[in-house]
PDB file of N, CA and C in Angstrom:
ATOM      1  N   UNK A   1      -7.905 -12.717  49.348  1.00  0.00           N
ATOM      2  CA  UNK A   1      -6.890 -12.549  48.343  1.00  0.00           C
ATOM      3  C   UNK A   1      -7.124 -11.250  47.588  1.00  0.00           C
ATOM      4  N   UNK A   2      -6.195 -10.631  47.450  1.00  0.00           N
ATOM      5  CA  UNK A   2      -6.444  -9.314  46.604  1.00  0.00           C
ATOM      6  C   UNK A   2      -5.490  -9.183  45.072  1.00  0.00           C
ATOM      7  N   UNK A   3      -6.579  -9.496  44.507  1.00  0.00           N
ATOM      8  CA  UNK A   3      -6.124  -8.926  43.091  1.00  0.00           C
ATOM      9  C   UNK A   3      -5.041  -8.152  42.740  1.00  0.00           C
ATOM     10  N   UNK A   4      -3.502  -8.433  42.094  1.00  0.00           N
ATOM     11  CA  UNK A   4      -2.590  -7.770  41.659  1.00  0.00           C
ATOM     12  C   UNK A   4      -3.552  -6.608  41.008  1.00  0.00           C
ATOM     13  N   UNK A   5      -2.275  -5.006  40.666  1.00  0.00           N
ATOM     14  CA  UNK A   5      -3.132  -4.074  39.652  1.00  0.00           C
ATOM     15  C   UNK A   5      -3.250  -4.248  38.540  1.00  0.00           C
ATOM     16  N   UNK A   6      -2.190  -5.195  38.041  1.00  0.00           N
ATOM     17  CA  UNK A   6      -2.425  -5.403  36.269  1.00  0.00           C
ATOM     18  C   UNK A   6      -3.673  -6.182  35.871  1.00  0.00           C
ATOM     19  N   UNK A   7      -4.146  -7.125  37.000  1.00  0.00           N
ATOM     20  CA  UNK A   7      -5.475  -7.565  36.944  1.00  0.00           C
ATOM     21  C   UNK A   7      -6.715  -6.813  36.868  1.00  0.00           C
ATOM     22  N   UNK A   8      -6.717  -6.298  37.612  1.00  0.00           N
ATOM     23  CA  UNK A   8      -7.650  -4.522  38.129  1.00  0.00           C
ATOM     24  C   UNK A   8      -7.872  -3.852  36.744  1.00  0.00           C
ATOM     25  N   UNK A   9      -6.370  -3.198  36.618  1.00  0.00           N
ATOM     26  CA  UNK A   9      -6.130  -2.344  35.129  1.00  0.00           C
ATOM     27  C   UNK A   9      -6.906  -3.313  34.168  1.00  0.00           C
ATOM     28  N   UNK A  10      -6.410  -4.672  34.060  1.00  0.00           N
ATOM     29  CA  UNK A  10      -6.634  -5.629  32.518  1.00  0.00           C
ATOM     30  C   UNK A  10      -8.646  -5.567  32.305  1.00  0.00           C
ATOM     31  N   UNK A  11      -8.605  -5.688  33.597  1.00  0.00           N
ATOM     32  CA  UNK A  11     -10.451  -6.110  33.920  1.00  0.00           C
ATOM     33  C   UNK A  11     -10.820  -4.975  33.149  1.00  0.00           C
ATOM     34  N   UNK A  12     -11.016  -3.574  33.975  1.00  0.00           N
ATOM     35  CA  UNK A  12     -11.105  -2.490  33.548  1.00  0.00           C
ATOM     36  C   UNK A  12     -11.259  -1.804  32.116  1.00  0.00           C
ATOM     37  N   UNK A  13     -10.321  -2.143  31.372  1.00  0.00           N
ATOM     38  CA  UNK A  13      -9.360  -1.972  30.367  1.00  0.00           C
ATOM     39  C   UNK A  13     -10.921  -3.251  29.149  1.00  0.00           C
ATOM     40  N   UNK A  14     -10.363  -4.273  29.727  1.00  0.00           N
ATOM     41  CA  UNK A  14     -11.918  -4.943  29.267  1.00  0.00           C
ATOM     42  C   UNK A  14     -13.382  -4.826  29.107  1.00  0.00           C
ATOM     43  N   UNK A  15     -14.013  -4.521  30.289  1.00  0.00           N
ATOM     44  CA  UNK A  15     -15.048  -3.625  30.497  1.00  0.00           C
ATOM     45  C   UNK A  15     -15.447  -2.095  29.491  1.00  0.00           C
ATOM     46  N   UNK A  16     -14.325  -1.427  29.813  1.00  0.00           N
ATOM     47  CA  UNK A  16     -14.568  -0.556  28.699  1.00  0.00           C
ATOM     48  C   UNK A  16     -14.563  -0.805  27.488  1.00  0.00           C
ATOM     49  N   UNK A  17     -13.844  -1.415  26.681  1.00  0.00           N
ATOM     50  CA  UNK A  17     -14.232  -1.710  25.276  1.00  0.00           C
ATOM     51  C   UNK A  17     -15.015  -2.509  24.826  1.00  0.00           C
ATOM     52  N   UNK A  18     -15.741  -3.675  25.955  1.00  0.00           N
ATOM     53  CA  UNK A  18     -17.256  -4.137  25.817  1.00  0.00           C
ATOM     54  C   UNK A  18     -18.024  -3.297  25.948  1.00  0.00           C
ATOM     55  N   UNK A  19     -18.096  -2.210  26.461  1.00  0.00           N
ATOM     56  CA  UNK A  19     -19.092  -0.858  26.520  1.00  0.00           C
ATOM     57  C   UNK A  19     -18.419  -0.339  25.108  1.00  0.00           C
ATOM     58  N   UNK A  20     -17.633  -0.127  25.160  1.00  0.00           N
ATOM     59  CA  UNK A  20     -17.642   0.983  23.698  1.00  0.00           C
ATOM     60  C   UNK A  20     -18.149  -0.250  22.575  1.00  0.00           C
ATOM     61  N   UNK A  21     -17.587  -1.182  22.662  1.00  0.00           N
ATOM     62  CA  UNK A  21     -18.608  -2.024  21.572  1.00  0.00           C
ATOM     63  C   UNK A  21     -20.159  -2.782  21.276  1.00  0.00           C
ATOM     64  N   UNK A  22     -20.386  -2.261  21.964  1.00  0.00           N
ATOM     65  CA  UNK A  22     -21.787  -2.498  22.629  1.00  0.00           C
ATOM     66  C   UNK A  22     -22.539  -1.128  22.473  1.00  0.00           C
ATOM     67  N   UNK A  23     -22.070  -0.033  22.739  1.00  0.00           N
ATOM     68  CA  UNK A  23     -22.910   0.958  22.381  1.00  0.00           C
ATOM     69  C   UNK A  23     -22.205   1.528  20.612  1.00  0.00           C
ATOM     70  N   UNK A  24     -21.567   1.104  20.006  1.00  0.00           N
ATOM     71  CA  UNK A  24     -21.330   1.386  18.700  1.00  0.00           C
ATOM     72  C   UNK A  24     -22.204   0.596  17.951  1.00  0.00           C
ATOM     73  N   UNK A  25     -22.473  -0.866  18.715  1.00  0.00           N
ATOM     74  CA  UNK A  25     -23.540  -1.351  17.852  1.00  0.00           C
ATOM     75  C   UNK A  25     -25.298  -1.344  18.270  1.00  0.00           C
ATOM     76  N   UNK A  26     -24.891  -0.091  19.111  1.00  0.00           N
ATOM     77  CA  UNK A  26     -26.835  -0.024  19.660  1.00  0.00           C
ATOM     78  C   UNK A  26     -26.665   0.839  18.429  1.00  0.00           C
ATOM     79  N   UNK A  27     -26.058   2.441  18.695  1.00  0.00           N
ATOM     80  CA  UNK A  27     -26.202   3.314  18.319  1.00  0.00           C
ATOM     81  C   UNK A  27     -26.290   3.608  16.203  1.00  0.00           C
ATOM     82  N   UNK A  28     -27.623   4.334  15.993  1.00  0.00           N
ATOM     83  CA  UNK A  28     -27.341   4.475  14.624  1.00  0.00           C
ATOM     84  C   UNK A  28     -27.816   5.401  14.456  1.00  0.00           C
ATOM     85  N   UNK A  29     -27.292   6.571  14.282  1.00  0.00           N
ATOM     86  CA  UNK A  29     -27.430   7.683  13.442  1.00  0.00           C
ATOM     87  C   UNK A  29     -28.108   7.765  12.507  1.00  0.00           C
ATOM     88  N   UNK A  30     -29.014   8.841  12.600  1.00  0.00           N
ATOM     89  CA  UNK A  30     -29.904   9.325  11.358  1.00  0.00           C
ATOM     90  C   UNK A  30     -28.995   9.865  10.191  1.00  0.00           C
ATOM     91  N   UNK A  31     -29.236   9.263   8.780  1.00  0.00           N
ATOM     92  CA  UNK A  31     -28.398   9.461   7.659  1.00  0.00           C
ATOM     93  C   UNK A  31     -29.108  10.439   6.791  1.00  0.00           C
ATOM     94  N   UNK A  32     -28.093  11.283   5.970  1.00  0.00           N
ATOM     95  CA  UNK A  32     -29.458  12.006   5.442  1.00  0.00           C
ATOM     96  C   UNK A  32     -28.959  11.814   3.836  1.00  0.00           C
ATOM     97  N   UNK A  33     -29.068  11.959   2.683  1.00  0.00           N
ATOM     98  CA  UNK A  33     -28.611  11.501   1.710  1.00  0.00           C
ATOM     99  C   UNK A  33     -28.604  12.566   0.987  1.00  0.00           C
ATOM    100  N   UNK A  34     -27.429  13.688   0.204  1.00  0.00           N
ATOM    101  CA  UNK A  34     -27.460  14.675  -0.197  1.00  0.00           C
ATOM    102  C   UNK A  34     -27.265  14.305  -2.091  1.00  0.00           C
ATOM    103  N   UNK A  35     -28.372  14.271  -3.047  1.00  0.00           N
ATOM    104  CA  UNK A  35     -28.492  14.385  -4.410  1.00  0.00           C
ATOM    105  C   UNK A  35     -27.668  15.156  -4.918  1.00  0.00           C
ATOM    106  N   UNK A  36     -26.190  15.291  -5.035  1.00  0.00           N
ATOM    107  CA  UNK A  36     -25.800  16.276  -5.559  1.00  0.00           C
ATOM    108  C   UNK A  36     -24.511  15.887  -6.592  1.00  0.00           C
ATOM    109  N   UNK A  37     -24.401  16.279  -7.095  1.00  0.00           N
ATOM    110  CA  UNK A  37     -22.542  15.796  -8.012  1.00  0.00           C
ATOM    111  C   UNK A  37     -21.587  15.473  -7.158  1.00  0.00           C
ATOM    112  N   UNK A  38     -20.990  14.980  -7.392  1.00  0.00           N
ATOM    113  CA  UNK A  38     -19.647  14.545  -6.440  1.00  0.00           C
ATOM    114  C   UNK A  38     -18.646  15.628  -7.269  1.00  0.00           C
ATOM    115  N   UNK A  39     -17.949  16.311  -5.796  1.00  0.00           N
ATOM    116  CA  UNK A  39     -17.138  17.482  -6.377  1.00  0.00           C
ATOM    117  C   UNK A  39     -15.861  16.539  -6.960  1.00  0.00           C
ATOM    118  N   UNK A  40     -15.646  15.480  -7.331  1.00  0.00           N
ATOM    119  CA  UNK A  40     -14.368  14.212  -7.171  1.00  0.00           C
ATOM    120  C   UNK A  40     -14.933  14.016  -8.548  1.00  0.00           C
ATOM    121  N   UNK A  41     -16.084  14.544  -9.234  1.00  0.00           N
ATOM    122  CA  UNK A  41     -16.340  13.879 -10.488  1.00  0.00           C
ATOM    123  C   UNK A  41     -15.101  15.264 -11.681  1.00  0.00           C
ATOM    124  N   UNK A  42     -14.838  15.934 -11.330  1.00  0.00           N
ATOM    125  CA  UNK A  42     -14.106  16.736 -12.002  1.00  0.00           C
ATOM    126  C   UNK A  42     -12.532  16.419 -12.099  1.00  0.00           C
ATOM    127  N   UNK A  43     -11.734  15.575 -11.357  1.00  0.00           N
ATOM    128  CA  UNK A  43     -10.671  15.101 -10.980  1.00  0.00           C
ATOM    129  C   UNK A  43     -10.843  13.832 -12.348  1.00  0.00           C
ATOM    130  N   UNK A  44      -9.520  13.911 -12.605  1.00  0.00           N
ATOM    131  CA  UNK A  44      -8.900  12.506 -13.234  1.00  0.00           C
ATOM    132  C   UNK A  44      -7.909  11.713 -12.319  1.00  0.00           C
ATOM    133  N   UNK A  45      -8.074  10.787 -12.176  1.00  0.00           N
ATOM    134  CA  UNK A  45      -7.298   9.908 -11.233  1.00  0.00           C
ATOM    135  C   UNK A  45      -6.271   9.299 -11.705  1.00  0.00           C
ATOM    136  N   UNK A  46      -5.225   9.687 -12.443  1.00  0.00           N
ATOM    137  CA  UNK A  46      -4.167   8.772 -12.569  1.00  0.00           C
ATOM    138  C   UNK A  46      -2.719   8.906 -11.555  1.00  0.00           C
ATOM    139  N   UNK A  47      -3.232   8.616 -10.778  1.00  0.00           N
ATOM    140  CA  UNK A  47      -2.244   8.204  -9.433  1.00  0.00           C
ATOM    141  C   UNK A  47      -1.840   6.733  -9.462  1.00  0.00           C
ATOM    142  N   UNK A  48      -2.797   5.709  -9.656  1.00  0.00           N
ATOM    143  CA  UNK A  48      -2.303   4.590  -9.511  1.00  0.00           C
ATOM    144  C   UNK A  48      -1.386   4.248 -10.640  1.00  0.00           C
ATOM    145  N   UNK A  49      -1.486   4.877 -12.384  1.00  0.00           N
ATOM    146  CA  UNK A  49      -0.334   4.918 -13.065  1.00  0.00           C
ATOM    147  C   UNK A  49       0.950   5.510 -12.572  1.00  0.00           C
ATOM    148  N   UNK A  50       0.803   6.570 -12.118  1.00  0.00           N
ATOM    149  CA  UNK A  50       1.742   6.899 -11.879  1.00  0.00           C
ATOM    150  C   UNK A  50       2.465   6.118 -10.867  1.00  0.00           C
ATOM    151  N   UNK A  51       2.197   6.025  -9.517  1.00  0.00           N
ATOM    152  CA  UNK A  51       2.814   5.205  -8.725  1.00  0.00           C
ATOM    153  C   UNK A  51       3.484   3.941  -8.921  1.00  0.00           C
ATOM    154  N   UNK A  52       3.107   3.317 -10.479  1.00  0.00           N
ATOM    155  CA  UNK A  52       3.340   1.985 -11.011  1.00  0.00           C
ATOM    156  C   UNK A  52       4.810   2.354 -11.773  1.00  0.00           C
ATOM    157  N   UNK A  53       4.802   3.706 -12.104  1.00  0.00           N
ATOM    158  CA  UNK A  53       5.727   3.976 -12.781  1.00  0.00           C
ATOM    159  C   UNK A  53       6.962   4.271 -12.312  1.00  0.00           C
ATOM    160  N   UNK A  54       6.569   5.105 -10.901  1.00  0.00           N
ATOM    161  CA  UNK A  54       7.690   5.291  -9.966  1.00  0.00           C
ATOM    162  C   UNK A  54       8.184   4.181  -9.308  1.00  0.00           C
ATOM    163  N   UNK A  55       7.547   3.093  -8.570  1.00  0.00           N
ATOM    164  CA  UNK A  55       8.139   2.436  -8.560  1.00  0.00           C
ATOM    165  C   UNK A  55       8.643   1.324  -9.247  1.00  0.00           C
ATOM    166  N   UNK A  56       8.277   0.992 -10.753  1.00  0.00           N
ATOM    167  CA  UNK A  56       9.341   0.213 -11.409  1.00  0.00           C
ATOM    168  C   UNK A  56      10.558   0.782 -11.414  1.00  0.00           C
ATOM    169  N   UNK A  57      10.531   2.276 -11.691  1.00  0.00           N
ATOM    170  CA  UNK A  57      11.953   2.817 -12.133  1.00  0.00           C
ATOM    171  C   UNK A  57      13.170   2.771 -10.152  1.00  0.00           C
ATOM    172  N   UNK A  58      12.037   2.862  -9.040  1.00  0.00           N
ATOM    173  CA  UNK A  58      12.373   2.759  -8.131  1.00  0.00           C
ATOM    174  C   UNK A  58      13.296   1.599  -7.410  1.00  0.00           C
ATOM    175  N   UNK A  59      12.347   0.641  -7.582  1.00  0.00           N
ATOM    176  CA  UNK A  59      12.961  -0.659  -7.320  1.00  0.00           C
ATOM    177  C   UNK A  59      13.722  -0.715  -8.091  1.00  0.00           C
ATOM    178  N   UNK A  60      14.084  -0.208  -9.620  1.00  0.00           N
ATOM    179  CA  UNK A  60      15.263  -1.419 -10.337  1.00  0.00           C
ATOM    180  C   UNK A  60      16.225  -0.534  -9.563  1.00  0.00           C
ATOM    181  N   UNK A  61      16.508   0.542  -9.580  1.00  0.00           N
ATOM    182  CA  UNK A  61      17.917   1.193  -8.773  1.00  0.00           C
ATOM    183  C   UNK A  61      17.773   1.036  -8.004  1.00  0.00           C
ATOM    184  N   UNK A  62      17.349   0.707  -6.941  1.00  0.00           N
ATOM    185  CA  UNK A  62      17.351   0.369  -5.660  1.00  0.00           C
ATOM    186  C   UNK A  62      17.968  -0.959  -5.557  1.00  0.00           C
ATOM    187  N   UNK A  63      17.390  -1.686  -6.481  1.00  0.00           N
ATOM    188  CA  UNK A  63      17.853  -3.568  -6.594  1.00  0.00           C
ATOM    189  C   UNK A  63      19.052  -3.340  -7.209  1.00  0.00           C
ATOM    190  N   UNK A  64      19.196  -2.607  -8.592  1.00  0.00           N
ATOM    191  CA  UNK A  64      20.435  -2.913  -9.637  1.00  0.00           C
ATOM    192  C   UNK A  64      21.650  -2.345  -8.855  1.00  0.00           C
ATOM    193  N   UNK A  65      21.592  -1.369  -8.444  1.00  0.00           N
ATOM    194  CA  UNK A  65      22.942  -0.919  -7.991  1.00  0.00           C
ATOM    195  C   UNK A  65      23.723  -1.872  -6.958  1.00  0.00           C
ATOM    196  N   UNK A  66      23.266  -2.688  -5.691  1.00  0.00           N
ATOM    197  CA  UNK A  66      24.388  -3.022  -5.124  1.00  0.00           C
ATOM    198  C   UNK A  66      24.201  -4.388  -5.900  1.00  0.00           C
ATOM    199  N   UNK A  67      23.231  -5.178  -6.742  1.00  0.00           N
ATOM    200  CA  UNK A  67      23.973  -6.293  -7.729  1.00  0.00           C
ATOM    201  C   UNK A  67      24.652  -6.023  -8.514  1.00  0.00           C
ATOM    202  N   UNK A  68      25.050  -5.051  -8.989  1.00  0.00           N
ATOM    203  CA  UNK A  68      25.992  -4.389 -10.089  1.00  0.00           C
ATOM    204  C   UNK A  68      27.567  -4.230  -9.196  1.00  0.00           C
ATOM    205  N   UNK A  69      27.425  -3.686  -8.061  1.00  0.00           N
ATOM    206  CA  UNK A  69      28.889  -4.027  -7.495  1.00  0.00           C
ATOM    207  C   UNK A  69      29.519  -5.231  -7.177  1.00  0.00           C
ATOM    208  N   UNK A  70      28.356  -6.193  -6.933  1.00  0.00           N
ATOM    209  CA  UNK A  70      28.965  -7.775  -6.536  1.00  0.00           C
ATOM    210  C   UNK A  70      29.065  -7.774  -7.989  1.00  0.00           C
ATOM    211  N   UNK A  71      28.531  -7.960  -8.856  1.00  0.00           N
ATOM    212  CA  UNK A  71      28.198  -8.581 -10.455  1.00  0.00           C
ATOM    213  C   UNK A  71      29.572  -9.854 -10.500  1.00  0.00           C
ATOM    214  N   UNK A  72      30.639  -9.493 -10.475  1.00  0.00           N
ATOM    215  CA  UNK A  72      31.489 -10.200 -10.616  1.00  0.00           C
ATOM    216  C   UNK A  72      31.866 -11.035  -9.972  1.00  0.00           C
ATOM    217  N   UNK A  73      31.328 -11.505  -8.615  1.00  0.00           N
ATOM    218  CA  UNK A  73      31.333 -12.133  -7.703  1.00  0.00           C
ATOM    219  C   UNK A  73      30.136 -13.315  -7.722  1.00  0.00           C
ATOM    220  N   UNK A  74      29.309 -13.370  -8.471  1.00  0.00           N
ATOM    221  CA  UNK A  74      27.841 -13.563  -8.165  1.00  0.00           C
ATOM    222  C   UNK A  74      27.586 -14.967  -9.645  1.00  0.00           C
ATOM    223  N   UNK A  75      27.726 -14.729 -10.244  1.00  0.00           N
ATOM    224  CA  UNK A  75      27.743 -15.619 -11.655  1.00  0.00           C
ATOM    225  C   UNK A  75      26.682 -15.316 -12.254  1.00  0.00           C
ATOM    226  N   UNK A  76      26.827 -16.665 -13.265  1.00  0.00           N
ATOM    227  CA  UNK A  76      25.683 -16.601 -14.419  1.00  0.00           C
ATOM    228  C   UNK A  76      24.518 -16.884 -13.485  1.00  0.00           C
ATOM    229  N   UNK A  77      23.632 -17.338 -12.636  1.00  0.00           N
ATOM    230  CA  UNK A  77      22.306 -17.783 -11.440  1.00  0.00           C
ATOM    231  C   UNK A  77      21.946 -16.306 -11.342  1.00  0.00           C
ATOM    232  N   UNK A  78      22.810 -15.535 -10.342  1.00  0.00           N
ATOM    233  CA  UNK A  78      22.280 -13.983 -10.005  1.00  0.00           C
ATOM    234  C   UNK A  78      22.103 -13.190 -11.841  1.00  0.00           C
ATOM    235  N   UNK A  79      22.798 -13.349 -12.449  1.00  0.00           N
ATOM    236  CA  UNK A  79      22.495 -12.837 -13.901  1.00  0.00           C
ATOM    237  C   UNK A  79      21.110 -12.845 -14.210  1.00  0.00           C
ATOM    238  N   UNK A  80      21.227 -14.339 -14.523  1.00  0.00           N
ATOM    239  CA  UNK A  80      19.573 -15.039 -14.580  1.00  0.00           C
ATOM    240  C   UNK A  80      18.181 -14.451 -14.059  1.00  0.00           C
ATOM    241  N   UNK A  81      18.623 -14.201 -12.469  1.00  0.00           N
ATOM    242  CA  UNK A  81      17.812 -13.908 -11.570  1.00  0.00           C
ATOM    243  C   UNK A  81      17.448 -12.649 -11.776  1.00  0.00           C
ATOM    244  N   UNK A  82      18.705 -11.186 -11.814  1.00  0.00           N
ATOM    245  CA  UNK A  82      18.194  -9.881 -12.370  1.00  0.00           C
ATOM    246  C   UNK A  82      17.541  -9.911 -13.440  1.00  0.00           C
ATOM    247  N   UNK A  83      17.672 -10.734 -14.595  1.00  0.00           N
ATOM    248  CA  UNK A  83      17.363 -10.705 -15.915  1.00  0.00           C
ATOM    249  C   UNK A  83      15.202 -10.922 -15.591  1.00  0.00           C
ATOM    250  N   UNK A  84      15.281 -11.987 -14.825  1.00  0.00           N
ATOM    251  CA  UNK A  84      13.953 -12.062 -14.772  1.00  0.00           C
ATOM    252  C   UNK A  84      13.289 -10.747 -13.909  1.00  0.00           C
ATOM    253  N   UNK A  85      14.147 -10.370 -13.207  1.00  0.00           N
ATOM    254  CA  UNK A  85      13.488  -9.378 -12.494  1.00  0.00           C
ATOM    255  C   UNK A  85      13.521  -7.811 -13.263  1.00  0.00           C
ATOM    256  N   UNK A  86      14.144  -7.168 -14.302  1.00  0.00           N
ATOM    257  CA  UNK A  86      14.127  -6.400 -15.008  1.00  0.00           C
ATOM    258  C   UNK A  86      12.747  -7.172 -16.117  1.00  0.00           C
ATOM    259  N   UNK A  87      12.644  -8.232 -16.307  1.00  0.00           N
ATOM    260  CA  UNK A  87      11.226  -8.595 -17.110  1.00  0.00           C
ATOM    261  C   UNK A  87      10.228  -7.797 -16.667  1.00  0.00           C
ATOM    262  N   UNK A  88       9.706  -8.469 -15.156  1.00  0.00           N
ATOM    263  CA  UNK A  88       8.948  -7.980 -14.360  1.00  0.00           C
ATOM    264  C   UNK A  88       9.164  -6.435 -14.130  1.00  0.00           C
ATOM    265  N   UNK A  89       9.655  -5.777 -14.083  1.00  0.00           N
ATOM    266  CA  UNK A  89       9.658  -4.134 -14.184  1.00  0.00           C
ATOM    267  C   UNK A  89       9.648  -3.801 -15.357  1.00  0.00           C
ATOM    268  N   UNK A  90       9.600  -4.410 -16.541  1.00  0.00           N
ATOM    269  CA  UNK A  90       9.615  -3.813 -17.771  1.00  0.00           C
ATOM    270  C   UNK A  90       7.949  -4.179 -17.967  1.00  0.00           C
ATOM    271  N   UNK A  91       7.848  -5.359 -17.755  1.00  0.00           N
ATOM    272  CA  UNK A  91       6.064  -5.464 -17.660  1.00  0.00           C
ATOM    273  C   UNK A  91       5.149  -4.504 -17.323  1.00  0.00           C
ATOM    274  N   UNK A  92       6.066  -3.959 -16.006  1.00  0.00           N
ATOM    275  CA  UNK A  92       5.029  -2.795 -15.107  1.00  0.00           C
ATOM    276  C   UNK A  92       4.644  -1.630 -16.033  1.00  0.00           C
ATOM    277  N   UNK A  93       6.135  -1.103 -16.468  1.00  0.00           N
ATOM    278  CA  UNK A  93       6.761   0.231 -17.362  1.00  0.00           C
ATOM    279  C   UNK A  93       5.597   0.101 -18.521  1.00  0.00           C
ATOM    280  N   UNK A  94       5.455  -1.443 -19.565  1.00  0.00           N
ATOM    281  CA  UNK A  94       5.056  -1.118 -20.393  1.00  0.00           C
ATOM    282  C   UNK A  94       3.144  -1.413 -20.475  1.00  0.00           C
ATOM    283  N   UNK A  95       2.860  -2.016 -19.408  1.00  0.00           N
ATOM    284  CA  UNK A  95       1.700  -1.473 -18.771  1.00  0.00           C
ATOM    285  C   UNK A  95       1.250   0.305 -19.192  1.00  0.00           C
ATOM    286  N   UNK A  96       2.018   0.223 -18.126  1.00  0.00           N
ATOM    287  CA  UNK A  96       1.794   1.999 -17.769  1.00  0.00           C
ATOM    288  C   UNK A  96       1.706   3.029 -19.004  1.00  0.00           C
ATOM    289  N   UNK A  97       2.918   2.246 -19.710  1.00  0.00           N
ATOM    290  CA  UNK A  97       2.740   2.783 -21.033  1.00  0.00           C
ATOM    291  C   UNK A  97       1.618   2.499 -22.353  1.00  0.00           C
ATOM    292  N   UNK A  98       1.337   1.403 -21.960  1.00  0.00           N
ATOM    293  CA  UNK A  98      -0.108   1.306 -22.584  1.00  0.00           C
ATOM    294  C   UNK A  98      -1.356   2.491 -22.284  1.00  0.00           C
ATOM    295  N   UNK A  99      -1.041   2.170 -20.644  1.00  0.00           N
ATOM    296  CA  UNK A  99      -2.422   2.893 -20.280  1.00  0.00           C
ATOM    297  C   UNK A  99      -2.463   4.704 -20.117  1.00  0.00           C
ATOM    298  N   UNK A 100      -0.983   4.896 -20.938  1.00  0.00           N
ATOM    299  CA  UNK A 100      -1.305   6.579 -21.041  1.00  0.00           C
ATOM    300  C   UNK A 100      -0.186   7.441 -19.980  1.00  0.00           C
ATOM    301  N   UNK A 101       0.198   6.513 -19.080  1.00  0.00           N
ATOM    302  CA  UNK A 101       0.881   7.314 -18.238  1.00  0.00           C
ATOM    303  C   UNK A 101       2.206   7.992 -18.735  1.00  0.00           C
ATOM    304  N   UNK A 102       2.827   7.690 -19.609  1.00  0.00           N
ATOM    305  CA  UNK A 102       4.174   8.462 -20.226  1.00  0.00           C
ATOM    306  C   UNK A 102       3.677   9.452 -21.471  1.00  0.00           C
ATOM    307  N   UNK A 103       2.333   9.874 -21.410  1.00  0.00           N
ATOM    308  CA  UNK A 103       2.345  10.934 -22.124  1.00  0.00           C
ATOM    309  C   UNK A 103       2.078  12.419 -21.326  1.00  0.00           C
ATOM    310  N   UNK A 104       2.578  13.263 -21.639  1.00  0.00           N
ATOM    311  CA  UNK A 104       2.776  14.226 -20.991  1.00  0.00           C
ATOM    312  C   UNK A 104       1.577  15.381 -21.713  1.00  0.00           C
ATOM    313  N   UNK A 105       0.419  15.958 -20.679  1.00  0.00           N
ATOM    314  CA  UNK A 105      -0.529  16.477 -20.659  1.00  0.00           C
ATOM    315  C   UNK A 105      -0.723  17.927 -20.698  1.00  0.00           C
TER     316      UNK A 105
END
């Protein structure tokens, strides 16, 4: 009986990444440990404010605009429902605004 090729290929295909995982976990590199400042200690990181900020203001136009064209179609439930969800983005906003991000540097 002879083995289809996708069998062949699959075997193959197997074999090698038991070798590559097998020698990733023989292999360990000599580490060498450099005492020095981290050039990253001069950086201020407020990216993750910011990103909190873009997307509250992101999502609500993204969300508000096509509920704003049904609006009249939709009732007091979808009302309800934006209402809680402008909470939750105002939460984010005034987060952010706690932690410094709407002042300009």
């Amino acid at each position: 009986m002879i083995p289809s090729a996708y069998a062949v290929v699959g075997l193959l295909s197997l074999i090698a990444t038991a070798a590559a995982l097998l020698l990733a976990a023989v292999y360990h590199p000599p580490v060498e440990v450099e005492l020095r400042d981290s050039a990253w200690a001069q950086y201020r990181f407020g990216f993750p404010v910011y990103a909190l900020i873009f997307l509250s203001f992101d999502m609500e136009m993204i969300f508000m605009y096509p509920w704003a064209v049904v609006f009249a179609n939709l009732g007091l439930e979808a009302f309800l429902d934006m209402l809680v969800f402008i909470a939750i983005l105002s939460a984010g906003i005034t987060y952010a605004w706690k932690m410094g991000g709407l002042e300009w540097e």
